[in-house]
Protein backbone atom coordinates (compact mmCIF):
# COMPACT_ATOMS: atom_id res chain seq x y z
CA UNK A 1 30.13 21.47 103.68
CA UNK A 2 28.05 21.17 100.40
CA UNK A 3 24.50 19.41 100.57
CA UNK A 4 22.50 18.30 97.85
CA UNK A 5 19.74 18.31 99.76
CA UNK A 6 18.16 20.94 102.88
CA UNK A 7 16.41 17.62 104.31
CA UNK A 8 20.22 16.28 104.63
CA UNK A 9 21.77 19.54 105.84
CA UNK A 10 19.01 20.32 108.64
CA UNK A 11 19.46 16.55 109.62
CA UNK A 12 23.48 17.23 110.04
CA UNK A 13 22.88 20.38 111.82
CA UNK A 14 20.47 19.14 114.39
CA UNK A 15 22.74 15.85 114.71
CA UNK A 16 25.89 18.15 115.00
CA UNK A 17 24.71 19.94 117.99
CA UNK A 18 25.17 16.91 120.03
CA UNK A 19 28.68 17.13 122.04
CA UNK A 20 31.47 15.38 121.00
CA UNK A 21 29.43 15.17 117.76
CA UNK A 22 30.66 17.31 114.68
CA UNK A 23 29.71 17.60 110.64
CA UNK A 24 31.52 14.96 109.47
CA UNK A 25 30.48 12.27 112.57
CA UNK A 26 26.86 13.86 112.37
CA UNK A 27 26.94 12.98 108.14
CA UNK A 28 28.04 9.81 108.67
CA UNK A 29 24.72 9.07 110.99
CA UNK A 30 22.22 10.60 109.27
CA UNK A 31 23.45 8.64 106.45
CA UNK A 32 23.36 5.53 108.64
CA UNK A 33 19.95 6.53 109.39
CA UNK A 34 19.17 7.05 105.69
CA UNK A 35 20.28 3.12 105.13
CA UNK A 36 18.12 1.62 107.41
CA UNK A 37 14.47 0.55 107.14
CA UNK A 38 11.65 3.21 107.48
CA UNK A 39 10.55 1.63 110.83
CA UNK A 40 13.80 1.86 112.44
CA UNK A 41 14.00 5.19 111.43
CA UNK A 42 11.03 6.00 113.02
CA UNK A 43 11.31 3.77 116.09
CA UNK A 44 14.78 5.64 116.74
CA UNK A 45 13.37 9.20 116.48
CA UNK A 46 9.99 7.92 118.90
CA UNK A 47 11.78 6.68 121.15
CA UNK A 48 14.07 9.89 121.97
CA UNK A 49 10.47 12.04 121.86
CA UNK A 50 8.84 9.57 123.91
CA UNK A 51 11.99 10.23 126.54
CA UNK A 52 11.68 13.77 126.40
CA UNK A 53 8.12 13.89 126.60
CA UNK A 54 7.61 11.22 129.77
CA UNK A 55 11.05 11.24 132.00
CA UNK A 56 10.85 12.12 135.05
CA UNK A 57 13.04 12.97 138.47
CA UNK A 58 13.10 10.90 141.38
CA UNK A 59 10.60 13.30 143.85
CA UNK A 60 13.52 12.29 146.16
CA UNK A 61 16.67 12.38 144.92
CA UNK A 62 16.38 13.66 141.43
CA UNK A 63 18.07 10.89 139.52
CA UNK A 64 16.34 10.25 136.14
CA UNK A 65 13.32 7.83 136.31
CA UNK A 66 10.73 6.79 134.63
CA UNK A 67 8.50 7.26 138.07
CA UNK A 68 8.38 9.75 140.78
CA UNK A 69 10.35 7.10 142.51
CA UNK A 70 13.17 5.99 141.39
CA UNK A 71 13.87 2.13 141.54
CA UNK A 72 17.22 2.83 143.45
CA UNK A 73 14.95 5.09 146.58
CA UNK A 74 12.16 2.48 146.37
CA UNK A 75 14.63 -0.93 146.83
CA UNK A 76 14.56 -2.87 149.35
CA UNK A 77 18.19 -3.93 149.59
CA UNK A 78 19.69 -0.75 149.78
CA UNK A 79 21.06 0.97 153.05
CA UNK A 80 18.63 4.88 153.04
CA UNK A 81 20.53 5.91 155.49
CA UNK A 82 23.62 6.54 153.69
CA UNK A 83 23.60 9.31 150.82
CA UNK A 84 26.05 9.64 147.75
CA UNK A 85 25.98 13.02 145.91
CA UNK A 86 27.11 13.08 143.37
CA UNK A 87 26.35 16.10 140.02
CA UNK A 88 24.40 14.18 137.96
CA UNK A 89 22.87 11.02 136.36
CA UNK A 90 26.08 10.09 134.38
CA UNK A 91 27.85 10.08 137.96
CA UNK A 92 25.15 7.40 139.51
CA UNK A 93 25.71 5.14 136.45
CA UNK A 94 29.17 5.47 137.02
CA UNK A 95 29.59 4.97 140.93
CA UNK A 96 26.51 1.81 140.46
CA UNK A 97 28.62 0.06 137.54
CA UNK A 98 31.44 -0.38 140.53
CA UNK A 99 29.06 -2.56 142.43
CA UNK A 100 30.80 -1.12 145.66
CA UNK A 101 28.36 1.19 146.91
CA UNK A 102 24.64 -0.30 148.39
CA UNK A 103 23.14 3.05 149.54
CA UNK A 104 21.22 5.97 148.30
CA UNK A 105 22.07 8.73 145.71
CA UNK A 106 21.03 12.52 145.74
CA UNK A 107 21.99 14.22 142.41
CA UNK A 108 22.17 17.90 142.65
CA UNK A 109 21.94 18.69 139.27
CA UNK A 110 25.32 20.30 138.51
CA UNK A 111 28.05 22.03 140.15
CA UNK A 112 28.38 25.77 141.69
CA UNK A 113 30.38 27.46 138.99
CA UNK A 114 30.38 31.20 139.70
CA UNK A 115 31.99 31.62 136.56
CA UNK A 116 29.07 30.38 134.77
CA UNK A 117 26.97 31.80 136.71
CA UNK A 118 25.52 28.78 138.88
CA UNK A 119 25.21 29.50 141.83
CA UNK A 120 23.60 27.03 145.58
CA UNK A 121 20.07 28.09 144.85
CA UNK A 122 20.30 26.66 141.09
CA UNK A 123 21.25 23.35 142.22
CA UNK A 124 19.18 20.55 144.55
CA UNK A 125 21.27 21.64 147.87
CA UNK A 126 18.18 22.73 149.99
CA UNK A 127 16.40 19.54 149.34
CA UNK A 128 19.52 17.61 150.69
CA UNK A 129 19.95 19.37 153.54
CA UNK A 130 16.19 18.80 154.00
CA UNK A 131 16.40 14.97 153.64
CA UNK A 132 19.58 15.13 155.99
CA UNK A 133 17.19 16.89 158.64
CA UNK A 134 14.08 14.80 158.36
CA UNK A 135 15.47 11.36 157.64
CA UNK A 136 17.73 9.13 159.88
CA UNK A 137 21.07 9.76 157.66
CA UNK A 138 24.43 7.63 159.38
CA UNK A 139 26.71 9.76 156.90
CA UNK A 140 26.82 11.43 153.79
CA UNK A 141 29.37 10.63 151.41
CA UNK A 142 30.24 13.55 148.73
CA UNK A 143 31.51 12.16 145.65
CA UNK A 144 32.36 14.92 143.00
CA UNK A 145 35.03 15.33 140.37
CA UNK A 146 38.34 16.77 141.57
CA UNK A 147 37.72 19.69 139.55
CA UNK A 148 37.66 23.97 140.77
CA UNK A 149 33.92 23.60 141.00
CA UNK A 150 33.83 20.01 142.30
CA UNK A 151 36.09 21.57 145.17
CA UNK A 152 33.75 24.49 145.63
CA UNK A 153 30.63 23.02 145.55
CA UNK A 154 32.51 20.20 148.25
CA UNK A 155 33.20 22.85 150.65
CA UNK A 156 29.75 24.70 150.46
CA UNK A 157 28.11 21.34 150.97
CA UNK A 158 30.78 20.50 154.51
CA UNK A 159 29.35 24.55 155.44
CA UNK A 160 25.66 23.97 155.60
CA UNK A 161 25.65 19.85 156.93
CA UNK A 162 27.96 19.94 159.51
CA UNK A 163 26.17 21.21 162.29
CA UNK A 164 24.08 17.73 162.10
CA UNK A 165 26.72 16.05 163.44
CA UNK A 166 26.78 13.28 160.78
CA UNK A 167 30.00 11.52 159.18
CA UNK A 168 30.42 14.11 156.22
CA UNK A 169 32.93 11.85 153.82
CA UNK A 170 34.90 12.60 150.46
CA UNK A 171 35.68 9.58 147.81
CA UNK A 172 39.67 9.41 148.21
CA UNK A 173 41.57 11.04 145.23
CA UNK A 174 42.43 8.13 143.07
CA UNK A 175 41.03 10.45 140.63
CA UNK A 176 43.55 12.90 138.30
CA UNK A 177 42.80 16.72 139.14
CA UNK A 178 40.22 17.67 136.79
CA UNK A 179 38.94 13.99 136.06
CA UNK A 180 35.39 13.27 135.60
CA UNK A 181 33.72 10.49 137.34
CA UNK A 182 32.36 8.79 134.56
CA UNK A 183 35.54 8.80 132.63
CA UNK A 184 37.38 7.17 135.56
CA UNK A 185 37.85 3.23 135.19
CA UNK A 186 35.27 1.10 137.83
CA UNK A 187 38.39 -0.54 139.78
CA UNK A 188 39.74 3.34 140.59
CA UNK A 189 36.50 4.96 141.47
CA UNK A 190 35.32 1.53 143.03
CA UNK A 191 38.53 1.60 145.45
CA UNK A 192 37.97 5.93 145.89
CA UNK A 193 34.27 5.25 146.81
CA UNK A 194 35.91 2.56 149.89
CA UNK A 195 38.44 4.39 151.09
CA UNK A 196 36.49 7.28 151.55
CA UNK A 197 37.97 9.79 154.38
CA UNK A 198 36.37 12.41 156.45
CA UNK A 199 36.09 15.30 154.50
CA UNK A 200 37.40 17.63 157.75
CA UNK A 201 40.51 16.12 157.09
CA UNK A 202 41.02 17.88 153.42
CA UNK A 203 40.46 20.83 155.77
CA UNK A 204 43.08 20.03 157.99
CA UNK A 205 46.42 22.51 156.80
């Protein structure tokens, strides 16, 4: 692709690394950019710094926040005694725009992927067993894509939990093999995250 100017082409190639996001989508928004008023230029680009200068992770259950609580751990209303994990932030939006679930999260940060060499120790795992230990927990529900390394990381989690003698459930497979849960619709994932089984039972041959 041709520039007539390096401001423009550094602009595309910085907006191209994005995912999803290549030259052509990435010209079209700096261009966008380019239309609008100087001030909401620069109100755009503060407010991503601003994010990556001051978010923070819930001290507990290291969901994005803009404390060291985050306002799901700290509310009132919501049952601490029962734990979703789930891999990341995207996955808490996604199971909280169902409006089904009233507990706690605990985001471990990706999934065990061997392949890419991620491995228990690079993930929030200890802390959750922690929490399970020190905190009255009536179950843990474990609500990761139905992917290779949702399935792994599943199991490893069943290994080192079970021997508190806690409900360990799964979210029931309303999901495709290989689906994400943020791409699933709210009425799927909302009905997976109710019919939850025991997870034992996957085991079950």
């Amino acid at each position: 692709m041709n520039f007539s100017s390096k401001l423009l082409e550094d602009a595309v190639n910085e907006f191209s690394k994005l995912p999803g996001v290549g030259q052509k989508t990435a010209l079209r928004l700096v261009l966008h950019l380019l239309n609008k008023e100087q001030e909401e230029v620069s109100n755009f680009g503060n407010s991503i710094i601003k994010l990556r200068q001051e978010i923070k992770h819930c001290a507990v259950c290291h969901n994005i926040s803009d404390h060291i609580h985050c306002e799901i751990c700290t509310a009132n209303k919501r049952d601490k005694e029962i734990i979703c994990v789930v891999e990341d932030t995207r996955d808490v939006m996604a199971v909280e725009n169902t409006s089904q679930y009233f507990g706690v999260y605990h985001v471990l940060g990706g999934l065990i992927s061997p392949m890419d060499g991620i491995g228990p120790a690079d993930l929030f795992i200890d802390s959750l067993v922690q929490r399970v230990a020190t905190s009255p927990v009536k179950e843990v529900i474990l609500a990761l894509s139905a992917t290779m390394e949702g399935d792994t990381t599943l199991f490893y989690l069943y290994k080192r939990l079970k021997d508190f003698q806690i409900p360990i459930t799964a979210i029931a497979r309303g999901i495709a093999f290989g689906g994400e849960l943020e791409y699933a619709d709210e009425i799927t994932l909302g009905r997976s995250i109710i019919t939850r089984v025991p997870y034992e039972n996957s085991l079950i041959k």
